[in-house]
C-alpha atoms as a PDB file:
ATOM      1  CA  UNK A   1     -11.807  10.434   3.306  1.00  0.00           C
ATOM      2  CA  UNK A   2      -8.514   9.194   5.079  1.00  0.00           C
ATOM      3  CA  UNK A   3      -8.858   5.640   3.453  1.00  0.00           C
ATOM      4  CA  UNK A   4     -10.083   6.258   0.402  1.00  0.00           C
ATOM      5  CA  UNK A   5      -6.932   9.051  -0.141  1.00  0.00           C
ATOM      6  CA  UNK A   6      -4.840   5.964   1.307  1.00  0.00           C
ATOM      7  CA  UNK A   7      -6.272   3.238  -1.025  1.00  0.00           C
ATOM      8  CA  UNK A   8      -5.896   5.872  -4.132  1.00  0.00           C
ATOM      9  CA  UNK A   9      -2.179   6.586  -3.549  1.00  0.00           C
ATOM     10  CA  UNK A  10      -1.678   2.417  -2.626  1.00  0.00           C
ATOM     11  CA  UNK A  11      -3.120   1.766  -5.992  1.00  0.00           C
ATOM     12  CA  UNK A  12      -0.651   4.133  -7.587  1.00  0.00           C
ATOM     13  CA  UNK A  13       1.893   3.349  -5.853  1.00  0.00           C
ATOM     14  CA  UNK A  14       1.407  -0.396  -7.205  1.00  0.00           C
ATOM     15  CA  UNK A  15       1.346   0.700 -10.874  1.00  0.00           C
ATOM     16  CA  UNK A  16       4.650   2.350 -10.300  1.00  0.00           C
ATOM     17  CA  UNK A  17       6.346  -0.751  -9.301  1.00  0.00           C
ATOM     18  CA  UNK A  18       4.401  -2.770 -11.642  1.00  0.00           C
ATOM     19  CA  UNK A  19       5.931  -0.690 -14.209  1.00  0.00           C
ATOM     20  CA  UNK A  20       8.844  -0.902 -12.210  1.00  0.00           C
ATOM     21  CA  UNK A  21       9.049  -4.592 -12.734  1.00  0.00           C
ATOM     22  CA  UNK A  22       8.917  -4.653 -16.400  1.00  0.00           C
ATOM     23  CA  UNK A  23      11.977  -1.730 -16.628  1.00  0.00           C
ATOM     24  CA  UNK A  24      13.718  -3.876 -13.956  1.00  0.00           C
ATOM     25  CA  UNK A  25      13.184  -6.995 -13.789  1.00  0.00           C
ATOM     26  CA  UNK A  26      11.828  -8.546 -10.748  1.00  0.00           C
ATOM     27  CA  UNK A  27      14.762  -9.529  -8.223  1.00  0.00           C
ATOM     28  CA  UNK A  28      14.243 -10.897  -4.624  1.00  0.00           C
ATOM     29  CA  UNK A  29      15.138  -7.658  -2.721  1.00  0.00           C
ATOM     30  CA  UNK A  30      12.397  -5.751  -4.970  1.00  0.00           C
ATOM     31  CA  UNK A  31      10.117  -8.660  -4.304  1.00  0.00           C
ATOM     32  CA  UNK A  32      10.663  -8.289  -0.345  1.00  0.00           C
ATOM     33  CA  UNK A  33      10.884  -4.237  -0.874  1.00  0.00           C
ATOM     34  CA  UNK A  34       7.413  -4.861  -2.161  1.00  0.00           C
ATOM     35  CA  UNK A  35       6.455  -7.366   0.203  1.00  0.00           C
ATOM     36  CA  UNK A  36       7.103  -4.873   3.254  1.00  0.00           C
ATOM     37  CA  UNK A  37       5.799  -1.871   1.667  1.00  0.00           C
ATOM     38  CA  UNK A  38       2.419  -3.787   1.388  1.00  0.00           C
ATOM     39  CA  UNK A  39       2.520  -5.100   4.523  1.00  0.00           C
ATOM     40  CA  UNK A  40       2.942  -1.200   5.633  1.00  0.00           C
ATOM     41  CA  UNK A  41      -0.033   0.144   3.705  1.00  0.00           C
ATOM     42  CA  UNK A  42      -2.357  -2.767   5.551  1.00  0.00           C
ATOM     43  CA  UNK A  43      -1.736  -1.747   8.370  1.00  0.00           C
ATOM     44  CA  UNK A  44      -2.010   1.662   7.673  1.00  0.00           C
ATOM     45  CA  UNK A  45      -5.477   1.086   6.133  1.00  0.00           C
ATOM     46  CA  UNK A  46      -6.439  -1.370   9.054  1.00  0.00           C
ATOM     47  CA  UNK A  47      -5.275   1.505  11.574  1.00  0.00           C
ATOM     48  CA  UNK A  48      -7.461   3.775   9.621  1.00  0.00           C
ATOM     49  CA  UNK A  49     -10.432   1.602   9.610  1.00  0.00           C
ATOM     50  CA  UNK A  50      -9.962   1.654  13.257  1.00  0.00           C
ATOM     51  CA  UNK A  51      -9.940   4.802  13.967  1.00  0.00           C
ATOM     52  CA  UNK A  52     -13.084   5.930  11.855  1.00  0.00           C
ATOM     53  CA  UNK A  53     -14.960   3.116  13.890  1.00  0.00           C
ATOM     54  CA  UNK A  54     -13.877   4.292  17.063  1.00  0.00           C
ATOM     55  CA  UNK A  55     -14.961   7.920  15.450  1.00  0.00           C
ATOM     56  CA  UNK A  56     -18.616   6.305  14.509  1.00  0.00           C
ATOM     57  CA  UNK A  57     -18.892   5.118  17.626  1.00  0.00           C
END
């Protein structure tokens, strides 16, 4: 339940910026904003992967 809540609000959070990007225009500090924040919800989703094996087992 934890991951799939996490991969639903990733996948809206993307849409936001995507539409972001259009009303903006892409720039390099929205590109690296971007960059991190994605970097942020892999790990979170790795971490939470982990944790639900480690449940499992």
């Amino acid at each position: 339940m934890i991951t799939a809540n996490l991969i639903v609000s990733s996948l809206s959070l993307l849409v936001l910026l995507a539409y972001g990007w259009r009303a903006a225009g892409v720039s390099r500090q929205l590109k690296t904003v971007v960059g991190v924040v994605l970097t942020i919800i892999q790990q979170a989703a790795a971490n939470a992967q982990k944790e639900q094996g480690n449940a499992g087992n």
